[in-house]
N, C-alpha and C. Protein backbone atom coordinates (compact mmCIF):
# COMPACT_ATOMS: atom_id res chain seq x y z
N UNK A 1 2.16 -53.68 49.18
CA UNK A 1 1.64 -53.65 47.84
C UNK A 1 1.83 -55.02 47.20
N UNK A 2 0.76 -55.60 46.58
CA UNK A 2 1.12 -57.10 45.75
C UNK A 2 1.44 -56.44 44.16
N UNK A 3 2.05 -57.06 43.86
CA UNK A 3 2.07 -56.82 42.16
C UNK A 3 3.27 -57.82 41.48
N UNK A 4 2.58 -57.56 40.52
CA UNK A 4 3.36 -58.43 38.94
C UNK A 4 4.20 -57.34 38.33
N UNK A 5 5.36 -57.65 37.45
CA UNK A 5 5.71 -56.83 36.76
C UNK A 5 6.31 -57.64 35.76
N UNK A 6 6.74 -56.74 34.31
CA UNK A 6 7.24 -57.61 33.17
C UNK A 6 8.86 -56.66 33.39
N UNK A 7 9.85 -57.07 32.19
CA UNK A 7 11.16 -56.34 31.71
C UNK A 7 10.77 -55.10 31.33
N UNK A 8 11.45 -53.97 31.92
CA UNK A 8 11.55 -53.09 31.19
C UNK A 8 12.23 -52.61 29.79
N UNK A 9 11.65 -51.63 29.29
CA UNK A 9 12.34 -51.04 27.80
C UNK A 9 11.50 -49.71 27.55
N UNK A 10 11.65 -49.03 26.51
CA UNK A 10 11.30 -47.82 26.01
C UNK A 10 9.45 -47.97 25.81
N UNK A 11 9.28 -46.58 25.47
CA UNK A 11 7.84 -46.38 25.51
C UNK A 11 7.20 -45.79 26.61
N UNK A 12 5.79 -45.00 25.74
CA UNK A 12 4.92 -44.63 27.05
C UNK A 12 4.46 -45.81 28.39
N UNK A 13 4.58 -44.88 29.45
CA UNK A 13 3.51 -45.32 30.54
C UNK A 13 2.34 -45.33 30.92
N UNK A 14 1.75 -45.91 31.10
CA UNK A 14 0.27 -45.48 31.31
C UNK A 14 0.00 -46.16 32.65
N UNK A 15 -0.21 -45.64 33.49
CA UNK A 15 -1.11 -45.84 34.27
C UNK A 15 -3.20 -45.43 34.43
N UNK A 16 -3.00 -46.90 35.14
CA UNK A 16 -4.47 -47.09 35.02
C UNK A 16 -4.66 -47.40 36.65
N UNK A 17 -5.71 -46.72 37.02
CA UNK A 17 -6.10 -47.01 38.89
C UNK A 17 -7.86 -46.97 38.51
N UNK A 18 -7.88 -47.80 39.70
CA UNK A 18 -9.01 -48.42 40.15
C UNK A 18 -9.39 -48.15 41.77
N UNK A 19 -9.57 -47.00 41.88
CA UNK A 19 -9.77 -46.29 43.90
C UNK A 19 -10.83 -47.13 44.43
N UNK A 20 -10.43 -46.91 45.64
CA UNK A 20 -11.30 -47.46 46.75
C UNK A 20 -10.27 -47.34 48.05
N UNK A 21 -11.32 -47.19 49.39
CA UNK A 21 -10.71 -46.51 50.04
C UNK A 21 -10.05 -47.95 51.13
N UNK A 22 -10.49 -48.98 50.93
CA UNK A 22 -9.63 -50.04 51.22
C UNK A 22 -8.87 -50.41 50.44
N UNK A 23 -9.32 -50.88 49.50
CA UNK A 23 -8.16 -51.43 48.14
C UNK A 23 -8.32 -50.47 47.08
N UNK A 24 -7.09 -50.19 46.71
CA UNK A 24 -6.71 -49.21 45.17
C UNK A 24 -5.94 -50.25 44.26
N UNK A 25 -6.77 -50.57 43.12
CA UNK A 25 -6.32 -51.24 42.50
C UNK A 25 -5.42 -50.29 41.73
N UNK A 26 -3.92 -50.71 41.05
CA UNK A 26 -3.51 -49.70 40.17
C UNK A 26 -2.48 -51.08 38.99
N UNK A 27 -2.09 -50.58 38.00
CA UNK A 27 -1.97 -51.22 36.58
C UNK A 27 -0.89 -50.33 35.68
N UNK A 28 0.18 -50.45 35.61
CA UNK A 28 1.13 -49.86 34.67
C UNK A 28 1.26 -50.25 33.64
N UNK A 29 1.33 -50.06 32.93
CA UNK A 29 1.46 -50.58 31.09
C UNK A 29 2.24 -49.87 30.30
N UNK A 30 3.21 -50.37 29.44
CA UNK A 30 4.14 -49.77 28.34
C UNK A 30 3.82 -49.91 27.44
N UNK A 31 3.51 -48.72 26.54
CA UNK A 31 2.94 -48.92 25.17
C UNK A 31 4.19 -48.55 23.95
N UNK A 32 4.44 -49.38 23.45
CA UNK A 32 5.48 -49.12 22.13
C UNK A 32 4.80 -49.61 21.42
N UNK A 33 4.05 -48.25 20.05
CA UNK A 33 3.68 -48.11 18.68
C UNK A 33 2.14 -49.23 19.31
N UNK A 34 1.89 -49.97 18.62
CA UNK A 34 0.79 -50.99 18.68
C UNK A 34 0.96 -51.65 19.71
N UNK A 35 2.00 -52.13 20.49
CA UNK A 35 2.18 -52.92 21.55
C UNK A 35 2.07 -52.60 23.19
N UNK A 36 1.04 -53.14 23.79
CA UNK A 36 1.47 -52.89 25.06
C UNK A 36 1.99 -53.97 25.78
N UNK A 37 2.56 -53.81 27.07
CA UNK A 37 2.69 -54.83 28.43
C UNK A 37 2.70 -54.46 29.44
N UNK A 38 2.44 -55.35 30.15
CA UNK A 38 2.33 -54.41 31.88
C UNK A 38 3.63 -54.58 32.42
N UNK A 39 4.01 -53.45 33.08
CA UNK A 39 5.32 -53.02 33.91
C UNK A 39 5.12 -53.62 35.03
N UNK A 40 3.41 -53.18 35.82
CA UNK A 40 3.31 -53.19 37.15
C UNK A 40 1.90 -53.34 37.70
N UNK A 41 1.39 -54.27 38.47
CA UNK A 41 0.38 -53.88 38.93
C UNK A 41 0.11 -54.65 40.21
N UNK A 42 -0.69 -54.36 40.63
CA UNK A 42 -1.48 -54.44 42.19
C UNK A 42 -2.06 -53.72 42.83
N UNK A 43 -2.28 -53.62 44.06
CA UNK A 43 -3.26 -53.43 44.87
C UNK A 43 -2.48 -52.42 46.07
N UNK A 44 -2.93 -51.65 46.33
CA UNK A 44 -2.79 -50.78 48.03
C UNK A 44 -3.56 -51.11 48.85
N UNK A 45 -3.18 -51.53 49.88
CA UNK A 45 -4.45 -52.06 50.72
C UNK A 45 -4.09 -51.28 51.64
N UNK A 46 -5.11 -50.55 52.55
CA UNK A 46 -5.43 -50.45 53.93
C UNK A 46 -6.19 -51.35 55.31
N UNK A 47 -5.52 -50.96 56.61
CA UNK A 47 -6.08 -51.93 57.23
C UNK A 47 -7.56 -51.76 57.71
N UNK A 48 -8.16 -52.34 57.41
CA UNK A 48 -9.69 -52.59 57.94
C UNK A 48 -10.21 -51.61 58.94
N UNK A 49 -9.68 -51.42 60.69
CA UNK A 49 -9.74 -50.87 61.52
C UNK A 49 -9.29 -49.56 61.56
N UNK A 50 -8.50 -49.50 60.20
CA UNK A 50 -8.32 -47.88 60.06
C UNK A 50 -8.98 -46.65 59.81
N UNK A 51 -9.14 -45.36 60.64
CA UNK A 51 -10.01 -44.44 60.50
C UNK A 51 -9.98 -44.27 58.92
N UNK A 52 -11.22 -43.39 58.14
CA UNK A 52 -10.98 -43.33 57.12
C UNK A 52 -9.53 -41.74 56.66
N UNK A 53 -9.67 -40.94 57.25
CA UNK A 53 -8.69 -40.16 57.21
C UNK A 53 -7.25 -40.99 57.14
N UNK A 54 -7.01 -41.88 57.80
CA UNK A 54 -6.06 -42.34 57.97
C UNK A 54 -5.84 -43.49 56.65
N UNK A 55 -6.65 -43.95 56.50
CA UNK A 55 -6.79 -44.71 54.98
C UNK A 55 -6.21 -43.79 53.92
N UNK A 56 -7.28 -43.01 53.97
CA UNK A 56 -6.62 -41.89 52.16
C UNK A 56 -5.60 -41.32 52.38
N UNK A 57 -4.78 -41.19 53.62
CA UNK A 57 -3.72 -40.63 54.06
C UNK A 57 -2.63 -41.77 52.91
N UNK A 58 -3.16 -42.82 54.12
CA UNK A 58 -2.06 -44.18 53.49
C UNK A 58 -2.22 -44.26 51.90
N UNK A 59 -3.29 -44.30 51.10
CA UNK A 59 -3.14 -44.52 49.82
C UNK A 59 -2.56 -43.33 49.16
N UNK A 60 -2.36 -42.04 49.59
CA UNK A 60 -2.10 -40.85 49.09
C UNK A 60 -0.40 -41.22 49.07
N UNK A 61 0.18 -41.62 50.32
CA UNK A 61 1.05 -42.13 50.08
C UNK A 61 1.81 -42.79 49.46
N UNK A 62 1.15 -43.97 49.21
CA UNK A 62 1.71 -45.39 48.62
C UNK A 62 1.60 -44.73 46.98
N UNK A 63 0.38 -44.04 46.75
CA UNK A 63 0.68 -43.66 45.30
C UNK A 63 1.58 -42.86 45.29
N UNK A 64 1.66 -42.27 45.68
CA UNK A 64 2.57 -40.56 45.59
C UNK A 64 4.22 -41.33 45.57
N UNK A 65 4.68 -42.95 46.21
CA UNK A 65 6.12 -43.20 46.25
C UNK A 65 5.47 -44.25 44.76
N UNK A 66 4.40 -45.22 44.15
CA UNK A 66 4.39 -45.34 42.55
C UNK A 66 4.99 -44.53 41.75
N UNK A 67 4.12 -43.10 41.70
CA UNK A 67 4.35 -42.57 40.89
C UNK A 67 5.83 -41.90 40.51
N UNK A 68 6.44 -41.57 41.85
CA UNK A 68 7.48 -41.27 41.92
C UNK A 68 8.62 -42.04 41.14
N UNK A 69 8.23 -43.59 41.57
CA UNK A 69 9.11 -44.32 41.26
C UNK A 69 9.14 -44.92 39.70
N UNK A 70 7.74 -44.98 39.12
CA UNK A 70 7.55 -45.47 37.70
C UNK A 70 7.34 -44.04 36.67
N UNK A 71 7.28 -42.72 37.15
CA UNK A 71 6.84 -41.47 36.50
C UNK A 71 6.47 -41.92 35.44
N UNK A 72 4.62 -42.62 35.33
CA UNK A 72 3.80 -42.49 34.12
C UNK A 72 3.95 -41.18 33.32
N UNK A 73 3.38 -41.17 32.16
CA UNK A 73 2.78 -39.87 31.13
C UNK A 73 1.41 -39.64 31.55
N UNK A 74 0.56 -40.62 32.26
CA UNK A 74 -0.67 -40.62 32.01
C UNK A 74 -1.27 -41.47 32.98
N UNK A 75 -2.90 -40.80 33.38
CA UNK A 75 -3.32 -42.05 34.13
C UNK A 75 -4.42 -41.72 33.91
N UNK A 76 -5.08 -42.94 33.90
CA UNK A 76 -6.83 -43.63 33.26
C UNK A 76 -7.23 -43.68 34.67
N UNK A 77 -8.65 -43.38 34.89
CA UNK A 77 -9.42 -43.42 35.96
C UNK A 77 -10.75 -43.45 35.74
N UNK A 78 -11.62 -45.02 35.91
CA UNK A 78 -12.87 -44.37 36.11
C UNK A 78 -13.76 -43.59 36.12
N UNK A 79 -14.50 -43.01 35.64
CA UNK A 79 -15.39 -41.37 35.66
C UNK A 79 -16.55 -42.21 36.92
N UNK A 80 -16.55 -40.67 37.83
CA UNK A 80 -17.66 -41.68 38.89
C UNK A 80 -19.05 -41.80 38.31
N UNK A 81 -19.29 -42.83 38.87
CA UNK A 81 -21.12 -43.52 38.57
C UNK A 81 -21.80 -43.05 39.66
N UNK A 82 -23.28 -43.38 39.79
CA UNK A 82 -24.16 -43.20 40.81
C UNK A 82 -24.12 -44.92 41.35
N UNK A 83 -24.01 -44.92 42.09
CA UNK A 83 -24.00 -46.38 43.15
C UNK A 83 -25.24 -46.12 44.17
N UNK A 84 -26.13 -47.36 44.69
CA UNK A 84 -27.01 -47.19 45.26
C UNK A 84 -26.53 -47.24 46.66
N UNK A 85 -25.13 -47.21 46.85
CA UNK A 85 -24.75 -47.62 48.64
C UNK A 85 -24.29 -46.32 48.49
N UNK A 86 -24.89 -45.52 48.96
CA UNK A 86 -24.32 -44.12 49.13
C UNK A 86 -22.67 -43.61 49.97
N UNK A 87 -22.99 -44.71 51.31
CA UNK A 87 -21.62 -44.34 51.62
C UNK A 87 -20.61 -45.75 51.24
N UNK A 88 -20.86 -46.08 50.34
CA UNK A 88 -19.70 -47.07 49.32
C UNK A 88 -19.07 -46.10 48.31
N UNK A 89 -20.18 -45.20 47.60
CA UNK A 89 -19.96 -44.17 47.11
C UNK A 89 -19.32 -42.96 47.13
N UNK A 90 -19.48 -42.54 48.41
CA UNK A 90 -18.75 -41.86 49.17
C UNK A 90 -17.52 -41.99 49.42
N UNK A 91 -16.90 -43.23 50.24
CA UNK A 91 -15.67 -43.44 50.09
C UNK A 91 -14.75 -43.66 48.75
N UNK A 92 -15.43 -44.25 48.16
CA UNK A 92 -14.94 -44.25 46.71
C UNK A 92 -14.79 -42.95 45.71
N UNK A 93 -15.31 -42.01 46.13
CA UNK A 93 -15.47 -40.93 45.40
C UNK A 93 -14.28 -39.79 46.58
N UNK A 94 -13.93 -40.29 47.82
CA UNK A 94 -12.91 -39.65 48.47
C UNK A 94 -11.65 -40.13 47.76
N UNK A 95 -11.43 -41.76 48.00
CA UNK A 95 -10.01 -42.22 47.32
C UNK A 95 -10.20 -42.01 45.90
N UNK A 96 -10.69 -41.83 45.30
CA UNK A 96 -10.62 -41.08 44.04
C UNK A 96 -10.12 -39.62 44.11
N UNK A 97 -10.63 -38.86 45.03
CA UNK A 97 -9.99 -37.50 44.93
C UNK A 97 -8.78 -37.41 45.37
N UNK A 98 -8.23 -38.72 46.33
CA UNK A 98 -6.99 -38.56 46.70
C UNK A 98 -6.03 -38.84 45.62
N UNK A 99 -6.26 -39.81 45.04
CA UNK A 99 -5.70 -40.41 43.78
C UNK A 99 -5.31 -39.20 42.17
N UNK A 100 -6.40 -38.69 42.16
CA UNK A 100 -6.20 -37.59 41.24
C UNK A 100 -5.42 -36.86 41.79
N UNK A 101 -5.70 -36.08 43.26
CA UNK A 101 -4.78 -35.01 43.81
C UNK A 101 -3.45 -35.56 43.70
N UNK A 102 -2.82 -36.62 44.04
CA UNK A 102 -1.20 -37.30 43.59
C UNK A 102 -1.38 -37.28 42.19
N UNK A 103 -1.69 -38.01 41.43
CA UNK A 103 -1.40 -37.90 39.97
C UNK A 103 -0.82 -36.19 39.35
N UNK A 104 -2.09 -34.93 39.66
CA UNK A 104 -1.67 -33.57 39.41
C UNK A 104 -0.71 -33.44 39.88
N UNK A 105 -0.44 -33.44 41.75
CA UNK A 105 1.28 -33.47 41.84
C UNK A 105 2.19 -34.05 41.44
N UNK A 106 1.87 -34.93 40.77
CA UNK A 106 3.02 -35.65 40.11
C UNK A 106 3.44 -35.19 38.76
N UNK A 107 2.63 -34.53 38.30
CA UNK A 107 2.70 -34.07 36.96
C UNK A 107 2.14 -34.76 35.92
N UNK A 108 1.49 -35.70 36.58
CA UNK A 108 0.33 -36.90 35.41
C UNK A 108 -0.61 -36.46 34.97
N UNK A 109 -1.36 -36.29 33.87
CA UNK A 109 -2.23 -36.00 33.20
C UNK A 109 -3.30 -37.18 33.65
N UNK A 110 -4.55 -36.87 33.74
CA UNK A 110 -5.54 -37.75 34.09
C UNK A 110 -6.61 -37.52 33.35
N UNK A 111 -6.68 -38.99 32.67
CA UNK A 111 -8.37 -38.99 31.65
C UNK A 111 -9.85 -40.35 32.38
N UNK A 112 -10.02 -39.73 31.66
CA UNK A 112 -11.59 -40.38 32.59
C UNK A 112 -12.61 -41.09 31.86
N UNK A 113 -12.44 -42.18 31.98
CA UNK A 113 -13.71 -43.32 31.35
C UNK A 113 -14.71 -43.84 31.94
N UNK A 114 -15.75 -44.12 31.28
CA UNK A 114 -16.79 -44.63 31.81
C UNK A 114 -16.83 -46.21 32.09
N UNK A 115 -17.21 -47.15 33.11
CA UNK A 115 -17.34 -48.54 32.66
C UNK A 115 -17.43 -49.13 31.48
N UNK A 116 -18.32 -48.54 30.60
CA UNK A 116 -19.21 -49.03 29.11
C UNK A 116 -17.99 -48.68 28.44
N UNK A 117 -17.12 -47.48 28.21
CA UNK A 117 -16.24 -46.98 27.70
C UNK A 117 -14.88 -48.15 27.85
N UNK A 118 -14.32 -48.24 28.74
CA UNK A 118 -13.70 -49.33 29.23
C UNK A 118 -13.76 -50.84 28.35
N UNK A 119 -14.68 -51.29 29.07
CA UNK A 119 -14.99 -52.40 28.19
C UNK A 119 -14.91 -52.78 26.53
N UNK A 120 -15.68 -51.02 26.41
CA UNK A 120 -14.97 -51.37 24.41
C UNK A 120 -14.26 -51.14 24.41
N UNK A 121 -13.50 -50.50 24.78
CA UNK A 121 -11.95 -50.48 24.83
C UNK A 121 -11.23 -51.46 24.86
N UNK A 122 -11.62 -52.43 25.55
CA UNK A 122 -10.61 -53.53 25.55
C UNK A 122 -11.03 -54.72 25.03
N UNK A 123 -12.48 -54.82 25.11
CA UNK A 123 -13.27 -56.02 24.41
C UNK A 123 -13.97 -55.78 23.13
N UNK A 124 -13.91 -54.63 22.88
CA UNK A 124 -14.91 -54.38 22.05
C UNK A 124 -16.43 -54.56 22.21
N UNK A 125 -16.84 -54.50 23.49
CA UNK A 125 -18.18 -55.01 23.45
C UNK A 125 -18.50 -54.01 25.02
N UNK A 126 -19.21 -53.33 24.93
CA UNK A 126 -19.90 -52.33 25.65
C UNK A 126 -20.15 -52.95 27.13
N UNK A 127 -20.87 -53.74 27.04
CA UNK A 127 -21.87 -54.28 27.98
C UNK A 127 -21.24 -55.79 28.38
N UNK A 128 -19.85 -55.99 27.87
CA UNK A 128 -18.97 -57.28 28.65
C UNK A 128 -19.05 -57.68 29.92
N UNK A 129 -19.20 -58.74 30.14
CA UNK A 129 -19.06 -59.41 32.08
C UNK A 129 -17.42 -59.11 32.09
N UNK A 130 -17.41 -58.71 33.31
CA UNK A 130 -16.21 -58.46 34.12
C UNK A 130 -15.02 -59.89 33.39
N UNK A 131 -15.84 -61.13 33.63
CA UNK A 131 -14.97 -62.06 33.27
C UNK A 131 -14.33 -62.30 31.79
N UNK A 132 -15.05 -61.20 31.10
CA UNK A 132 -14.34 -61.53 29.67
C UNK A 132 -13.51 -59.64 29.70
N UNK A 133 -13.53 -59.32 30.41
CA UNK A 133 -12.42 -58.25 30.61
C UNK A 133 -11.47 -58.53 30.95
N UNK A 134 -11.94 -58.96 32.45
CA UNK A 134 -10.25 -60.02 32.84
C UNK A 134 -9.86 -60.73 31.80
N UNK A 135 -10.01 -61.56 31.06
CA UNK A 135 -9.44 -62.80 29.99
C UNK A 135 -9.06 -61.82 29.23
N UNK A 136 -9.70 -60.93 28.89
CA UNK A 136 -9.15 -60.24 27.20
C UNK A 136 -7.95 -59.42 27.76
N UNK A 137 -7.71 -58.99 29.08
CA UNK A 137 -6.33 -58.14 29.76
C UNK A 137 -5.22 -59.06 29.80
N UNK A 138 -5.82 -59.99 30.03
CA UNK A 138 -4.65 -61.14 30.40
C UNK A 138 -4.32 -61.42 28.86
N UNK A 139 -5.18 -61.44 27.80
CA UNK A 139 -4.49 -62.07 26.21
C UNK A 139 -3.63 -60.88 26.04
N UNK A 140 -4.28 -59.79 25.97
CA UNK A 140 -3.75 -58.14 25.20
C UNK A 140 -2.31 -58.48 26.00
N UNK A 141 -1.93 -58.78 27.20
CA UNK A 141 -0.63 -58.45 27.78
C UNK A 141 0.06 -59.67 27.82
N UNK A 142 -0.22 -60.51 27.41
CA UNK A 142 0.51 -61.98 27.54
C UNK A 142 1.24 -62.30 29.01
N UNK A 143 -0.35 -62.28 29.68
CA UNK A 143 -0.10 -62.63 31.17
C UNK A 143 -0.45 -64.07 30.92
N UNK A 144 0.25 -64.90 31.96
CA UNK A 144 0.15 -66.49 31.80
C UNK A 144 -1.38 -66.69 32.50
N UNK A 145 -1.38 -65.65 33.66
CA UNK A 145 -3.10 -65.89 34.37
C UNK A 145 -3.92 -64.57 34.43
N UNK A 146 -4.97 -64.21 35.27
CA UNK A 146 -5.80 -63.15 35.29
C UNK A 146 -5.01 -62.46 36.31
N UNK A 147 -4.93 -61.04 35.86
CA UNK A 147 -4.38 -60.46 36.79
C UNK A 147 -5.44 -60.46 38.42
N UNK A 148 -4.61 -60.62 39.45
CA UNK A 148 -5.30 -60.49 41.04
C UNK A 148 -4.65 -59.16 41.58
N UNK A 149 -5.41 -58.89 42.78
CA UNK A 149 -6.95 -58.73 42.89
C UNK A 149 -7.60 -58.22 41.42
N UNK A 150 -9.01 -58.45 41.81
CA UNK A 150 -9.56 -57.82 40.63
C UNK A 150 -9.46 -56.36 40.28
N UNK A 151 -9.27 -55.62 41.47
CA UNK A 151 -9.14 -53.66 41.35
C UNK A 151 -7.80 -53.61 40.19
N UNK A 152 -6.70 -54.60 40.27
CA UNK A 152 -5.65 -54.79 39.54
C UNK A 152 -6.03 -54.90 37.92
N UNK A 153 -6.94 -55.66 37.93
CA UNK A 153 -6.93 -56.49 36.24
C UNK A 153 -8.17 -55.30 36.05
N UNK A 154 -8.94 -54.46 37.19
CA UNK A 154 -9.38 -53.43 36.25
C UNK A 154 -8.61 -52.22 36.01
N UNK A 155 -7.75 -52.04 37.07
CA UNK A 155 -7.05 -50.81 36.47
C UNK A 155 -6.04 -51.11 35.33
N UNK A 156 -5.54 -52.10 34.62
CA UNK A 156 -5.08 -52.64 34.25
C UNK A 156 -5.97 -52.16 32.75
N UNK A 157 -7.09 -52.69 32.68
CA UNK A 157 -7.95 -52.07 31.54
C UNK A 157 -8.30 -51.17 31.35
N UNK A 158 -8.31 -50.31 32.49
CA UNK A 158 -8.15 -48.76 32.26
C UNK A 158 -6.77 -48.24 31.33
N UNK A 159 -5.68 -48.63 31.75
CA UNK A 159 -4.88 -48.11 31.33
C UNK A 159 -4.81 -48.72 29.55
N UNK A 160 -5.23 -49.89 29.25
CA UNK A 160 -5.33 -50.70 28.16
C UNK A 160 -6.17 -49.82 27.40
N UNK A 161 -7.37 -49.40 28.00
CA UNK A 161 -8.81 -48.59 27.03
C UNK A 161 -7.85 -47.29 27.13
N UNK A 162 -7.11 -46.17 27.81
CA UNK A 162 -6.16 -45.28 27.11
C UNK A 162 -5.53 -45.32 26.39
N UNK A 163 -4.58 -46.77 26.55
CA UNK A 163 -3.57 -47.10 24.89
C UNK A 163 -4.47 -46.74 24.06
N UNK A 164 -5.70 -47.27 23.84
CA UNK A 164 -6.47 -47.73 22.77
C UNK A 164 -6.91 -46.20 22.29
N UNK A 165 -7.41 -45.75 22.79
CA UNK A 165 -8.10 -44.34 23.01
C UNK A 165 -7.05 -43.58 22.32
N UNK A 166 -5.93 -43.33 22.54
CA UNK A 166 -4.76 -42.72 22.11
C UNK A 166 -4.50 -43.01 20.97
N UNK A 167 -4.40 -44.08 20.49
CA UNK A 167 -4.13 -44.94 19.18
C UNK A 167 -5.36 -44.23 18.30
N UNK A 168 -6.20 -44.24 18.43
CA UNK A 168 -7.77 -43.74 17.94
C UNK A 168 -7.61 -42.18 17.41
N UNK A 169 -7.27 -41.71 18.61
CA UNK A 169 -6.99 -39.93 18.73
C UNK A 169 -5.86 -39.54 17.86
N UNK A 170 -4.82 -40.47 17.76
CA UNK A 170 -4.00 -40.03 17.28
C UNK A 170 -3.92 -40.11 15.35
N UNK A 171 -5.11 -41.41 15.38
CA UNK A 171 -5.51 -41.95 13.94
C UNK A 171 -6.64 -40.48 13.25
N UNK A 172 -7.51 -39.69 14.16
CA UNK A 172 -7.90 -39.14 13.43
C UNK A 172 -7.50 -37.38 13.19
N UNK A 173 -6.60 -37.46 14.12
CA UNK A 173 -5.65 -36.38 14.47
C UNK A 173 -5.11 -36.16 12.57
N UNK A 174 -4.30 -37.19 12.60
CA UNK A 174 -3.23 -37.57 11.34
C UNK A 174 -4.77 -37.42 10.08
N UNK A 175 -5.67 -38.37 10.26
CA UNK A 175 -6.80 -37.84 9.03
C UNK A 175 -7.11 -36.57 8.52
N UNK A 176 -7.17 -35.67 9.65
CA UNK A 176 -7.68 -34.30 9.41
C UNK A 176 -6.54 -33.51 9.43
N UNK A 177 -5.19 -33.98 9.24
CA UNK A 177 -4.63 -33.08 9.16
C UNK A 177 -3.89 -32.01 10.18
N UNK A 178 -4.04 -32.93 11.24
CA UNK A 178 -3.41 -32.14 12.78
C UNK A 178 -2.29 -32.60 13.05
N UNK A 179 -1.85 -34.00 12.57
CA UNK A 179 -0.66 -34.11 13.97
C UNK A 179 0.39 -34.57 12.24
């Protein structure tokens, strides 16, 4: 696994993943009140020559000892798209099911965003290039560079567009009189 991590302290976890059945990008973040930072992030890689059974095996794994070890509240995931490579799609839509299936055993709650969703979330701007996602993850967390691989600096904004999302939910919760 490659990854970055900051100091720990109090506050929610959030995890944010980014599946794929070679690389799983995944992104931890601590949110206290208005503030987040990242705990943790990187990449799961599988080897190339590996059957695919044997791939989602391995990532089922490697998440299942994450989660264990950082026990998020929460994890942000992608909602699947239609992709024109059907079996790109395919595999991606397997390590996704592996990924959710660990999260439920783990006892993680899992919410689901869209790309477009994502992006305002973290940029405010719907229809953002990838490259001003990366930059705006790296300001929001006071990373010195862009988080690597890229599956990283997107799950990374996954988990960033949940802070945000939460912050939101919880603002109109308190308006109407719920929380």
């Amino acid at each position: 696994m490659e990854q970055g991590s900051a100091p720990e302290s109090c506050g929610r976890l959030i995890l944010g993943l980014d599946p794929g059945s070679a690389l799983l990008g995944y992104g931890v973040i601590r949110q206290v009140g208005s503030e987040i930072r990242a705990v943790e992030y990187g990449a799961i890689s599988t080897p190339k020559d590996m059957e695919l059974a044997q791939r989602l095996e391995l990532l089922y794994q490697r998440l299942r000892e994450l989660l264990g070890r950082l026990h998020p509240e929460c994890a942000a995931v992608e909602s699947l798209f239609f992709n024109v490579n059907v079996r790109t799609a395919l595999a991606v839509g397997q390590a996704r099911g592996v990924a959710l299936l660990a999260c439920a055993q783990a006892g993680c709650g899992v919410h689901e965003y869209t790309p477009q969703q994502v992006k305002q979330g973290v940029v405010g701007y719907g229809r953002a290039e990838k490259r001003q996602v990366q930059e705006m993850v790296r300001l929001l967390l006071r990373l010195e560079a862009r988080p690597r691989p890229d599956d990283a600096a997107d799950a990374l904004a996954l988990a960033i567009c949940h802070a945000n999302a939460g912050g939101l939910q919880r603002a109109i919760s308190l308006a109407l009189g719920k929380g």
